[in-house]
C-alpha atoms as a PDB file:
ATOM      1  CA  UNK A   1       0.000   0.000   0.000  1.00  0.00           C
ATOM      2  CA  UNK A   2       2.740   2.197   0.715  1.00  0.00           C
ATOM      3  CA  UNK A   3       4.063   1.823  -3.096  1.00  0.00           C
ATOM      4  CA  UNK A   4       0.652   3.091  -4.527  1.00  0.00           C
ATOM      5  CA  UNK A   5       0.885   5.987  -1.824  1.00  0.00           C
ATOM      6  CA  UNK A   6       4.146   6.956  -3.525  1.00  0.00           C
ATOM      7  CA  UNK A   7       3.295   6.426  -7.162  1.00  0.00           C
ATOM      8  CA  UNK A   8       0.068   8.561  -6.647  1.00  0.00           C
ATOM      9  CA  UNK A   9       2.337  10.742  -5.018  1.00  0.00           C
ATOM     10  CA  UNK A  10       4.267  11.613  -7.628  1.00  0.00           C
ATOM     11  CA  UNK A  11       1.699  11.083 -10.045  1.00  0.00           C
ATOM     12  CA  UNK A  12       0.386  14.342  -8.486  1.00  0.00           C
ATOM     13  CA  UNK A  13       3.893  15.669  -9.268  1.00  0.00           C
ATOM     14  CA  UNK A  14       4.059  15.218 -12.710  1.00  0.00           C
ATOM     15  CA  UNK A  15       0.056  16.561 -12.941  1.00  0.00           C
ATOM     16  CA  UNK A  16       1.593  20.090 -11.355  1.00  0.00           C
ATOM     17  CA  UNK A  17       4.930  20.012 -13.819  1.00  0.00           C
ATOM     18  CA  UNK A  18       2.363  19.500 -16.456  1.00  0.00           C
ATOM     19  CA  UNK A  19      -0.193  21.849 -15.395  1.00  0.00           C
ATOM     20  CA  UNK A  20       2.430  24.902 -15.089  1.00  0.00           C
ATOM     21  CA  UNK A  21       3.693  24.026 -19.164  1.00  0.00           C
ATOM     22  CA  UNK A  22       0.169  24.265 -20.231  1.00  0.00           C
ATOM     23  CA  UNK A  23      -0.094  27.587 -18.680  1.00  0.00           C
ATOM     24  CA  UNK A  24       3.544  29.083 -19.205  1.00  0.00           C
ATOM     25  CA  UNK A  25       4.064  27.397 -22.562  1.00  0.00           C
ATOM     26  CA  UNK A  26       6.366  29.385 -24.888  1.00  0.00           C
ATOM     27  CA  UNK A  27       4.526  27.609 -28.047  1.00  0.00           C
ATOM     28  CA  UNK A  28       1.489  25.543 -28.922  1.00  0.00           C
ATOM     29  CA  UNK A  29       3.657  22.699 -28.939  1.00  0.00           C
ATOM     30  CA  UNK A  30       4.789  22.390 -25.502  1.00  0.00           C
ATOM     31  CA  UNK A  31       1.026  23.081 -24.644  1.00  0.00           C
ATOM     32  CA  UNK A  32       0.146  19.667 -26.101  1.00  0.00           C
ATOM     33  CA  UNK A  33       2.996  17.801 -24.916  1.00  0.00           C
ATOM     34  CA  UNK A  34       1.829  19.005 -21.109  1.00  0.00           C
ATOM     35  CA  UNK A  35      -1.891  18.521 -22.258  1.00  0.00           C
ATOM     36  CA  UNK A  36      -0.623  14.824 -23.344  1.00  0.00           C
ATOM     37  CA  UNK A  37       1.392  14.292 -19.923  1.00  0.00           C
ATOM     38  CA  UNK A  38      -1.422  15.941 -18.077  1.00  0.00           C
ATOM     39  CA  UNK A  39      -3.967  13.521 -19.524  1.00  0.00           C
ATOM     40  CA  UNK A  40      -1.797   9.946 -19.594  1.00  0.00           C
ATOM     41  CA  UNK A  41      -0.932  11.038 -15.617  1.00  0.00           C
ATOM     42  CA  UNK A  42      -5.001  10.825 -15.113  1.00  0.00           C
ATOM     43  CA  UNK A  43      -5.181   7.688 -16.584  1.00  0.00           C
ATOM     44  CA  UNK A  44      -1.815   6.534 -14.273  1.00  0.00           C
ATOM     45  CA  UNK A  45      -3.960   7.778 -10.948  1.00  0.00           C
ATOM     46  CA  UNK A  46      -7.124   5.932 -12.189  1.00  0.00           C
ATOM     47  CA  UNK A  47      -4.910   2.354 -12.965  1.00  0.00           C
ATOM     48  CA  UNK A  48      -3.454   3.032  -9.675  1.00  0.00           C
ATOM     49  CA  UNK A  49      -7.204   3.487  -7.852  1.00  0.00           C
ATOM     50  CA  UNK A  50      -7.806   0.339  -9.676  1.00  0.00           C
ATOM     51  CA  UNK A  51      -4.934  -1.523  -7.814  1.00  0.00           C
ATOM     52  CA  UNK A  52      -5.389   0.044  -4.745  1.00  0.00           C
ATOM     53  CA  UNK A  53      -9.563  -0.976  -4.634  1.00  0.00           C
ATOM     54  CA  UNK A  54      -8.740  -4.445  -6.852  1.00  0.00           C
ATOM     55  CA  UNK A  55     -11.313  -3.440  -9.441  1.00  0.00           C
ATOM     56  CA  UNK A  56     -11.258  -5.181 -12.565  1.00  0.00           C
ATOM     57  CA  UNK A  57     -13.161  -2.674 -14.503  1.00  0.00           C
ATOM     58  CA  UNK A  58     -11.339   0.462 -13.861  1.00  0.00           C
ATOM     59  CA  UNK A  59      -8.340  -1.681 -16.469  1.00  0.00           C
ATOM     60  CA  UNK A  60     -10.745  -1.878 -19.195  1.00  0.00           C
ATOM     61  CA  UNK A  61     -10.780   2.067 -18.766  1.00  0.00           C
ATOM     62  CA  UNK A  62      -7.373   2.439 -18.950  1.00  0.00           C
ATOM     63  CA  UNK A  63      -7.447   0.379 -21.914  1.00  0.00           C
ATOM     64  CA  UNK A  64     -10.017   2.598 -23.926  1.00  0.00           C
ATOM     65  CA  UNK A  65      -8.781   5.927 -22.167  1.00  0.00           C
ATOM     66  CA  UNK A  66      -5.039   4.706 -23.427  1.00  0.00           C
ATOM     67  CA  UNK A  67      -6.191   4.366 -26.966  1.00  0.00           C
ATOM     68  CA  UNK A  68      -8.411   7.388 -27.131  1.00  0.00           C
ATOM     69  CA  UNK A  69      -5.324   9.724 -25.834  1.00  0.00           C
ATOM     70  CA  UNK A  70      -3.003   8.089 -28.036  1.00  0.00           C
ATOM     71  CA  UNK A  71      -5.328   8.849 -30.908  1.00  0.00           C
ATOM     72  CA  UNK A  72      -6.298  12.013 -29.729  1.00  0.00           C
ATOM     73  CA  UNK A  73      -2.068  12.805 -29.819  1.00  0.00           C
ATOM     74  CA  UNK A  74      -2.046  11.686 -32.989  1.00  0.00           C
ATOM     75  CA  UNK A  75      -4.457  13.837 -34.318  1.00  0.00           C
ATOM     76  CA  UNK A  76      -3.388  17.503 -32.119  1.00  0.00           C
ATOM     77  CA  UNK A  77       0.606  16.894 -33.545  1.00  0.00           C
ATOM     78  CA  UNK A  78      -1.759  16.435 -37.187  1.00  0.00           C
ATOM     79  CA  UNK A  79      -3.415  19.556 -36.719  1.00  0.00           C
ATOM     80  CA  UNK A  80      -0.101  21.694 -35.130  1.00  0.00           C
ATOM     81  CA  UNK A  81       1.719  20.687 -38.405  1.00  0.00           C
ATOM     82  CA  UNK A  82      -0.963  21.309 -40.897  1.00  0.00           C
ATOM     83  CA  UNK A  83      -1.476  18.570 -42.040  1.00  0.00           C
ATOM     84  CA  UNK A  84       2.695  18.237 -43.475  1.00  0.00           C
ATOM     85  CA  UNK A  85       4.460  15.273 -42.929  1.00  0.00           C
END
């Protein structure tokens, strides 16, 4: 139990790092790097929930909140580029 008090710990750590680049990004970019970090740590404090309460449901979550953010990345570094490759 101690473990998943110190991985939510800094969990929360890497939220606040992320949470400051949103807001004090120089560019657009770094905005949806943080906004990627930011999202990807949620998903790390829900898995960790999951272990903590031994759900098995909170992992198929992950699973489609994983995908969804990955695709969602996908498309944001799409749009910030224009559409060049």
């Amino acid at each position: 139990m101690i473990a998943l008090t110190v991985a939510a710990g800094l969990v929360v750590l890497a939220m606040l790092a992320a949470a400051y680049r949103m807001i004090a990004g120089p560019d657009d970019a770094n905005r949806a790097v943080a906004a990627d970090l930011f999202f990807f740590a949620i998903i790390a404090i829900i898995a960790i929930v999951g272990v903590a309460t031994e759900s098995v449901g909170t992992f198929d979550l992950v699973l489609v909140a994983s995908l969804v953010g990955f695709l969602s990345a996908l498309s944001l570094a799409r749009a910030l580029t224009r559409g060049e490759r």
